[in-house]
Every structure is written in C-alpha cells, then in structure tokens.
N, C-alpha and C. Protein backbone atom coordinates (compact mmCIF):
# COMPACT_ATOMS: atom_id res chain seq x y z
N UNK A 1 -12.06 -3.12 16.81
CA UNK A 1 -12.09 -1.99 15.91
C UNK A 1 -11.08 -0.93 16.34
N UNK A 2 -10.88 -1.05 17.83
CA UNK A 2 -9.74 0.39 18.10
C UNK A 2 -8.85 -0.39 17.44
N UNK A 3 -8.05 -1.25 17.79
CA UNK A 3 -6.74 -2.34 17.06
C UNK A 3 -6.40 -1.42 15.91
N UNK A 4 -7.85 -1.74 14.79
CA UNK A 4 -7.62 -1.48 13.07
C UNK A 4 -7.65 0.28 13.48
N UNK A 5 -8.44 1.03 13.86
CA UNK A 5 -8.06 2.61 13.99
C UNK A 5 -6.58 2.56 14.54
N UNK A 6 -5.87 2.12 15.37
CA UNK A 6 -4.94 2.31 15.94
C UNK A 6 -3.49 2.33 14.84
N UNK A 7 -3.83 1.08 13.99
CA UNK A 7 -2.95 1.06 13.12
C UNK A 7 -2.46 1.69 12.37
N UNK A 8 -3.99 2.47 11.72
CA UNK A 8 -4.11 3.13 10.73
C UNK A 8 -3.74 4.63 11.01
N UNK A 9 -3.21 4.81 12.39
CA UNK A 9 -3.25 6.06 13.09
C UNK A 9 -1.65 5.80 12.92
N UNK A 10 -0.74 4.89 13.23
CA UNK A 10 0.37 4.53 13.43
C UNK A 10 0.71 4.64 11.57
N UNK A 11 0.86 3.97 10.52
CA UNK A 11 0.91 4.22 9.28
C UNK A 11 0.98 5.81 9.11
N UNK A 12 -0.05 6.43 9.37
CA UNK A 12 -0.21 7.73 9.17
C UNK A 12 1.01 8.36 10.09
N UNK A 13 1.41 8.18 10.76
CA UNK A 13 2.21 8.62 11.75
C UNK A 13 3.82 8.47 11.24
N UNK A 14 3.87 7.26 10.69
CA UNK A 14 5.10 6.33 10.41
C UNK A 14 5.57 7.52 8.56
N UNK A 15 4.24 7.65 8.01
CA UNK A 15 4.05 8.17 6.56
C UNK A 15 4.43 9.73 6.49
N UNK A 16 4.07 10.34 8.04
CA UNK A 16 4.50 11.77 8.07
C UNK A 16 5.70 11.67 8.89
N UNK A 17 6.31 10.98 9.26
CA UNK A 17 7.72 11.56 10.02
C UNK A 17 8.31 10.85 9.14
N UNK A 18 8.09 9.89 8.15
CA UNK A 18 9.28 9.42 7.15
C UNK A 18 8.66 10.06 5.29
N UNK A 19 8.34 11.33 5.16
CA UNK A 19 7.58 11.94 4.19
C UNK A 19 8.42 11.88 2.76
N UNK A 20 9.69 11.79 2.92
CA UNK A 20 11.14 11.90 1.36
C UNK A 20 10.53 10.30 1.40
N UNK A 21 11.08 9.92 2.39
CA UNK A 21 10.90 8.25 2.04
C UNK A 21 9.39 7.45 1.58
N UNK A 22 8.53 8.28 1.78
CA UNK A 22 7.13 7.77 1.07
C UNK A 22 7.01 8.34 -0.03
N UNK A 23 7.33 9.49 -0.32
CA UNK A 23 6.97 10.14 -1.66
C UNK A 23 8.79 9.20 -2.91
N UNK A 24 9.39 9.46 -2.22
CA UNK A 24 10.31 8.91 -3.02
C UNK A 24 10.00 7.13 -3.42
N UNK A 25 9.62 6.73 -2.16
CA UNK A 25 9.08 5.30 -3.15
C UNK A 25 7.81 5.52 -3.79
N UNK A 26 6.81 6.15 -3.98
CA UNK A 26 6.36 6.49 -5.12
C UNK A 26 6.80 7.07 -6.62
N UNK A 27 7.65 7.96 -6.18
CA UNK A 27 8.07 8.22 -7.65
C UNK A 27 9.10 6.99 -8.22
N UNK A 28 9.86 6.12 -7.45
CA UNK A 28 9.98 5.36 -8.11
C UNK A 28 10.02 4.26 -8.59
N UNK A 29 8.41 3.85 -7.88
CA UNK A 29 7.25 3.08 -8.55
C UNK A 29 7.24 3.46 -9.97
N UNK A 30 6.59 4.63 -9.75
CA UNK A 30 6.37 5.53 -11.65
C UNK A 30 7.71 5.30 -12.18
N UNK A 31 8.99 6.06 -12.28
CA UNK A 31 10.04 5.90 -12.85
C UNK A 31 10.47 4.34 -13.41
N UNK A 32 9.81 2.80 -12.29
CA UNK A 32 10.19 2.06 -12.79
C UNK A 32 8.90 1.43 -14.25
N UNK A 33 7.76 2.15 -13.96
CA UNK A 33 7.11 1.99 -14.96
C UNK A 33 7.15 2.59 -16.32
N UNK A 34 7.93 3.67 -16.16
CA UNK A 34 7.93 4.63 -17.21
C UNK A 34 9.04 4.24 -17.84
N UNK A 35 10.18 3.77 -16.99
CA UNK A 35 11.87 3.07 -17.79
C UNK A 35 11.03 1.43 -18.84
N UNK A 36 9.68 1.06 -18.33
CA UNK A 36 9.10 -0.45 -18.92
C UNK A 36 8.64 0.33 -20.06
N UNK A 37 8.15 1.43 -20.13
CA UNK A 37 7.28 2.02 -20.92
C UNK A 37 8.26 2.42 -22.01
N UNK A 38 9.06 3.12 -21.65
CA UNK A 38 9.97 4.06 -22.95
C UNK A 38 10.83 3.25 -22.99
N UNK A 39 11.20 1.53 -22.88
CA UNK A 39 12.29 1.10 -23.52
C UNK A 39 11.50 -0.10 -24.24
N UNK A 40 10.69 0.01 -24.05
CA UNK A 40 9.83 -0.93 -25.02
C UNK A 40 9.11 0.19 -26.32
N UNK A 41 9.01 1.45 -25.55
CA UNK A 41 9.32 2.23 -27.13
C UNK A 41 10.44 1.97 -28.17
N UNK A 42 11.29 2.13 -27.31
CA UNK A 42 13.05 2.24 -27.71
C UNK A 42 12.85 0.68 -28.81
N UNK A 43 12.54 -0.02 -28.52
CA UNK A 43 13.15 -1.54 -28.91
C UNK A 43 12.22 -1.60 -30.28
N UNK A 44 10.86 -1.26 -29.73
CA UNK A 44 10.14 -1.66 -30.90
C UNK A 44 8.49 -0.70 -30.89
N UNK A 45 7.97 0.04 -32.04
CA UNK A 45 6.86 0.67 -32.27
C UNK A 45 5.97 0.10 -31.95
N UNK A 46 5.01 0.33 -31.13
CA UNK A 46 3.67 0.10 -31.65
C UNK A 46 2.82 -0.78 -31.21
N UNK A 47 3.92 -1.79 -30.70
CA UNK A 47 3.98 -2.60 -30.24
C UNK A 47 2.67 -2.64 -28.79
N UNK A 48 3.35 -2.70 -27.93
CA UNK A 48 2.49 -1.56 -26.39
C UNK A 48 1.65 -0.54 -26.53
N UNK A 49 1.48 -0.08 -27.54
CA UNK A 49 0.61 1.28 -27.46
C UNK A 49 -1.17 0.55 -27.45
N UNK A 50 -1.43 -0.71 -28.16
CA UNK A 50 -2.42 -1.33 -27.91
C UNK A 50 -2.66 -2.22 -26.65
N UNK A 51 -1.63 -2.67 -25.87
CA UNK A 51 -1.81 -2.81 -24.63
C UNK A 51 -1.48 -2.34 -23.67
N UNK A 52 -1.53 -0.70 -23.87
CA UNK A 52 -0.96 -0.14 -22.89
C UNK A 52 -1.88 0.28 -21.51
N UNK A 53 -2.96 0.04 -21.80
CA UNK A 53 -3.99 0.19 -20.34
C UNK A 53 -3.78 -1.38 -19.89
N UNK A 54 -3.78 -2.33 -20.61
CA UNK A 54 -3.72 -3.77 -19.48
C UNK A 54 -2.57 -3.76 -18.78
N UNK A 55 -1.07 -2.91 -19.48
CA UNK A 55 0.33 -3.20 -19.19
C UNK A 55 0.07 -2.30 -17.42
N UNK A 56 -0.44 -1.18 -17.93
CA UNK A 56 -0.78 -0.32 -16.49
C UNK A 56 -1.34 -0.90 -15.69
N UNK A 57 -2.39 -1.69 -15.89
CA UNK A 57 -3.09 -2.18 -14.71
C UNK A 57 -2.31 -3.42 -14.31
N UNK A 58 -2.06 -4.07 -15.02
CA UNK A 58 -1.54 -5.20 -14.16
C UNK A 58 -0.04 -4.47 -13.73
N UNK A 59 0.64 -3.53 -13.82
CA UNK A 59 1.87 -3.27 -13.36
C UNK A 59 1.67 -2.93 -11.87
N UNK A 60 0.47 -2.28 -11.83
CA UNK A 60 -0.24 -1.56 -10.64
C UNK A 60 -0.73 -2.66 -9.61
N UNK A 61 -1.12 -3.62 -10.37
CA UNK A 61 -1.66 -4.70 -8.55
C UNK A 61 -0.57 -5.38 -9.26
N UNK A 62 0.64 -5.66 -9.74
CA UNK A 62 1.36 -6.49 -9.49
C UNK A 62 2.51 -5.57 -8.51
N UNK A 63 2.62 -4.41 -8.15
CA UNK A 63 3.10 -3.74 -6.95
C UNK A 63 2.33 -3.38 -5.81
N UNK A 64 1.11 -3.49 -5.74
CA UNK A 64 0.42 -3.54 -4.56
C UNK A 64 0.75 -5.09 -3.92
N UNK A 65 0.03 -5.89 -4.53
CA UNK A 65 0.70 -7.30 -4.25
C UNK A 65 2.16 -7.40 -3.81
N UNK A 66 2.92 -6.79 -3.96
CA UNK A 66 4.46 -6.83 -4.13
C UNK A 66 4.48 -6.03 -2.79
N UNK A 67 3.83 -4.78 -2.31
CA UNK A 67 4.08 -4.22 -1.35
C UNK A 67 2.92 -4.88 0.07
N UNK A 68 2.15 -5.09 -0.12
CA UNK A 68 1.28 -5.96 0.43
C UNK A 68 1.72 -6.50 1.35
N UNK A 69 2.18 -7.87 0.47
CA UNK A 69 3.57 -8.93 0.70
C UNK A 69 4.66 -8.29 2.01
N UNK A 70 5.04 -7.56 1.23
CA UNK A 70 6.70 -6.87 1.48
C UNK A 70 6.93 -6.41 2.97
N UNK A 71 5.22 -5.74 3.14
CA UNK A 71 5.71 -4.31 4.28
C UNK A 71 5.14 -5.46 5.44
N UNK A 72 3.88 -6.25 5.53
CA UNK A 72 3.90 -7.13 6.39
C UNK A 72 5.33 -8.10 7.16
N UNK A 73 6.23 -8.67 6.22
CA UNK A 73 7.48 -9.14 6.18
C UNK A 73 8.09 -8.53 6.84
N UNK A 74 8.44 -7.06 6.28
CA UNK A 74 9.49 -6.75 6.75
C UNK A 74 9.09 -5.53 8.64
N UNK A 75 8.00 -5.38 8.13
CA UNK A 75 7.45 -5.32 9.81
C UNK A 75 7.76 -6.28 10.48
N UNK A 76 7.33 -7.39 10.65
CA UNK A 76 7.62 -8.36 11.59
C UNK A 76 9.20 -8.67 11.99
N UNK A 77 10.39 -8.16 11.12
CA UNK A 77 11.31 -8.61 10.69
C UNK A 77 12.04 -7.61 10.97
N UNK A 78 11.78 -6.09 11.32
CA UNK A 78 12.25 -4.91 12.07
C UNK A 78 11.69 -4.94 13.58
N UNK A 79 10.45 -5.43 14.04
CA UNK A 79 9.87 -6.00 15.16
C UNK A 79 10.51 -7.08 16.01
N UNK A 80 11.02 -7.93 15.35
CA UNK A 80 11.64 -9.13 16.04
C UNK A 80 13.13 -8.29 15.88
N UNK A 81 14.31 -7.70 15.37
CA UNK A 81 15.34 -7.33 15.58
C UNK A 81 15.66 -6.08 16.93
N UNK A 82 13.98 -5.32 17.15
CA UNK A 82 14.00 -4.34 18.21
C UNK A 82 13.15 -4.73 19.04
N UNK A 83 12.75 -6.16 19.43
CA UNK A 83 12.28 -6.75 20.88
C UNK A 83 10.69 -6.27 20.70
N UNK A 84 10.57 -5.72 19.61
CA UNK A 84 8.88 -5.17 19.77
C UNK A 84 8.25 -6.36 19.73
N UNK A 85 8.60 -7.92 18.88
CA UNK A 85 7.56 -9.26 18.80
C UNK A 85 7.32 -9.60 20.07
N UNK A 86 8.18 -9.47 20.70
CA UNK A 86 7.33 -10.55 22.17
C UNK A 86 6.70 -9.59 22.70
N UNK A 87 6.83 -8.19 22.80
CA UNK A 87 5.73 -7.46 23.46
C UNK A 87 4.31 -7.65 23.21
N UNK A 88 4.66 -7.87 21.54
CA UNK A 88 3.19 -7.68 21.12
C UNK A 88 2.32 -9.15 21.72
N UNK A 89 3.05 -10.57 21.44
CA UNK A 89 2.88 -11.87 21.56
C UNK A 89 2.36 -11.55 23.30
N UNK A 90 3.04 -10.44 24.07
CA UNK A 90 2.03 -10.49 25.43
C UNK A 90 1.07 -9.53 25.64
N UNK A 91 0.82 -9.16 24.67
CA UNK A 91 -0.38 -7.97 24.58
C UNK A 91 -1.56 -8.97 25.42
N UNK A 92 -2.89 -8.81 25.72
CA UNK A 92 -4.23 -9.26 25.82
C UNK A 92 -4.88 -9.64 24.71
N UNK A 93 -4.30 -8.77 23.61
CA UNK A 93 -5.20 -8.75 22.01
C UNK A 93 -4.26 -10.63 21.59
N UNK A 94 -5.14 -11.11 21.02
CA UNK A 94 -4.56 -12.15 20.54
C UNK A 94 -3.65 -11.92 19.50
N UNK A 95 -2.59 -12.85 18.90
CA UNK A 95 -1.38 -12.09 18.28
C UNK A 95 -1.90 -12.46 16.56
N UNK A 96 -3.24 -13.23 16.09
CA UNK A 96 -3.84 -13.48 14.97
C UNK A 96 -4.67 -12.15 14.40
N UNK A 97 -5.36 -12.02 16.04
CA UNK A 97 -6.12 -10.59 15.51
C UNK A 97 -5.14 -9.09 15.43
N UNK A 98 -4.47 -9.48 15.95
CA UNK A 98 -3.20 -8.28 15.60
C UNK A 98 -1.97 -7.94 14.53
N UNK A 99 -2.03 -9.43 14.19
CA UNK A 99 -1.52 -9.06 12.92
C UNK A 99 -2.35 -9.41 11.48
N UNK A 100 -3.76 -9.61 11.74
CA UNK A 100 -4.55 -9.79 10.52
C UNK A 100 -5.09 -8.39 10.33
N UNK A 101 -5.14 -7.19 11.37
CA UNK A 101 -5.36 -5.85 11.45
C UNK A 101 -4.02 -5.44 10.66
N UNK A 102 -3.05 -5.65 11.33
CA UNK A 102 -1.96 -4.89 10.60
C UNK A 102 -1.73 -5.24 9.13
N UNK A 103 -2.44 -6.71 8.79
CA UNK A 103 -2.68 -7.00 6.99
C UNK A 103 -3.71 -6.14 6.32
N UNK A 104 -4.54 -5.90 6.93
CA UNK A 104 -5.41 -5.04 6.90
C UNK A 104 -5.41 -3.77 5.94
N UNK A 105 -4.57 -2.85 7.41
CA UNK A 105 -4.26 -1.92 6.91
C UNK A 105 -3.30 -1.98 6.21
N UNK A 106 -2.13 -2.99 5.90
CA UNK A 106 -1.28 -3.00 4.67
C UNK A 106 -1.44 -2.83 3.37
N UNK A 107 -2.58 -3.44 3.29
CA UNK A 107 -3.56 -4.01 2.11
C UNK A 107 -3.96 -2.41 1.63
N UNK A 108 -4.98 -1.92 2.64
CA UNK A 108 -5.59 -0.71 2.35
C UNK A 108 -4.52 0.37 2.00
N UNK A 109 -3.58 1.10 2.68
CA UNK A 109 -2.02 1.65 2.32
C UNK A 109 -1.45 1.12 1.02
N UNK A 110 -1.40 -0.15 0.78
CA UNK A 110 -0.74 -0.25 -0.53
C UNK A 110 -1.95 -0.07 -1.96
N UNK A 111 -3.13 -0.47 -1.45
CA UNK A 111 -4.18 0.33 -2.52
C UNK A 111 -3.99 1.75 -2.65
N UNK A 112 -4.35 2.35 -1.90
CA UNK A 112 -3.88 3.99 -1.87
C UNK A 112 -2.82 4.50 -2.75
N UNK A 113 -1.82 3.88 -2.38
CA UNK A 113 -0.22 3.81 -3.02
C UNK A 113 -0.69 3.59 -4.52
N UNK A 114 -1.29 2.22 -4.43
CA UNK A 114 -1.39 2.04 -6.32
C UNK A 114 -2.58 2.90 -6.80
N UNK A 115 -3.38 3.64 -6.25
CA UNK A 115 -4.40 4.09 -6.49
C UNK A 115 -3.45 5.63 -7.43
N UNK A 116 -2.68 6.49 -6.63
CA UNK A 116 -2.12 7.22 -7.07
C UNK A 116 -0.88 7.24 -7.72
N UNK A 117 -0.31 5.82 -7.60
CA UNK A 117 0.82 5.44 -8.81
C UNK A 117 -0.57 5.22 -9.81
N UNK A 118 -1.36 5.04 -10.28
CA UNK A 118 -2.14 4.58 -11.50
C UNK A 118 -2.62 6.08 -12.21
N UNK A 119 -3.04 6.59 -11.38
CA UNK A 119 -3.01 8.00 -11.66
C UNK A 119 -2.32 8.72 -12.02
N UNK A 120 -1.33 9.20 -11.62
CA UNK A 120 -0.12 9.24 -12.21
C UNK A 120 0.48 8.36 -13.72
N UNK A 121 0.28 7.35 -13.37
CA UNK A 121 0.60 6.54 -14.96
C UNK A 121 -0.20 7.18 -15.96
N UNK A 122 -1.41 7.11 -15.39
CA UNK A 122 -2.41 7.59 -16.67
C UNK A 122 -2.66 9.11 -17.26
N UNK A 123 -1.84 9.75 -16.39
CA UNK A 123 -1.78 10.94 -16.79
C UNK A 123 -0.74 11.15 -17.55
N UNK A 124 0.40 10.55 -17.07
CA UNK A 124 1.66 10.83 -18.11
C UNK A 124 1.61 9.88 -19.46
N UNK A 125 0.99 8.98 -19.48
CA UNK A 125 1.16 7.96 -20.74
C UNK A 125 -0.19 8.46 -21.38
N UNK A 126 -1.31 9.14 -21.11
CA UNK A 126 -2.60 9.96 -21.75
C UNK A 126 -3.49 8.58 -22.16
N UNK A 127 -3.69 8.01 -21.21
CA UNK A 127 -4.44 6.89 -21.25
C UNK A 127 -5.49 7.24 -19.94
C-alpha cells in the first residue's frame, strides 16, 4: 500500500512542477473534441445533435484508454533511456507489483483527466 501512496504522491508531484503541460493537455483534449464537434456542424445539421451525449462519452473513455495506454509506455520508455529500469528491476518490491501500482495509478489520473475533460464538454456543448 505505501508503493500505490508513493506513486500517487510522485504523479502529484510530476502534475505540479510540470502545471502549463497538464493543463495544456487538457485543453487540448477539449479543443480536439470541440474541432469533432463544430466540423460535423460545418458539414452537416442535425445530424450529431441526437447523438451528441453518446459522441461525448465514448470520446471521453476512448482518451482515457488512449492515455492509460500511453503514459504507462512512455514511462517505461523515459525510464529505460535515464537508467531508472534497472534500478527499479533491483528494488526488493517485485518489478510486477511495481508496475501494476504504477497502472494503477495511471488508470486513476487518466479517470480524473476524463472526469474533467467530460465536464467541461458538457458544459460547453449544454448537454
């Protein structure tokens, strides 16, 4: 259980010293939903306005999924280029339970993320 607090202490840590770069990939999360939104106005009426709560929701876990995915990857993949993988591979903690924590909290962080990209959607589209 310290492992999963630890992580989640590190995220938080990682989220306030890189603060343009978290808020900016949020907004353009939204921006890329809102360019799906107003050019499918553009093309054709009426169309979307009856599926426009399913179009939101699935846009929303199809970028959690997408970031989910992504930030696990590319952790491991900034980890192995700055020598941090084999440290971890000699930790005591086994290297399954250490990175099924760090899925963990990926998982939970990218809910959050879509929790307030959805919010945001639904406020600007009045759904």
């Amino acid at each position: 259980m310290t492992t999963l607090k630890a992580e989640f202490q590190r995220e938080l840590i990682i989220y306030r010293r890189y603060l343009f770069s978290s808020i900016s990939d949020l907004v353009l999360t939204i921006l890329m939903f809102m360019g799906i939104f107003w050019g499918s106005n553009l093309i054709s009426t009426g169309i979307i306005g009856s599926s426009l709560s399913a179009l939101i929701i699935g846009f929303t876990l199809w970028t959690t999924i997408q970031n989910t995915c992504s930030m696990l990857g590319n952790g491991v993949m900034n980890n192995a280029k700055s020598g941090v993988l084999q440290q971890l591979y000699l930790m005591p903690l086994s290297s399954k339970k250490l990175f099924f924590n760090k899925s963990i909290v990926n998982i939970i962080v990218s809910l959050v993320q879509s929790i307030v990209v959805c919010l945001v959607l639904m406020l600007l589209t009045g759904q």
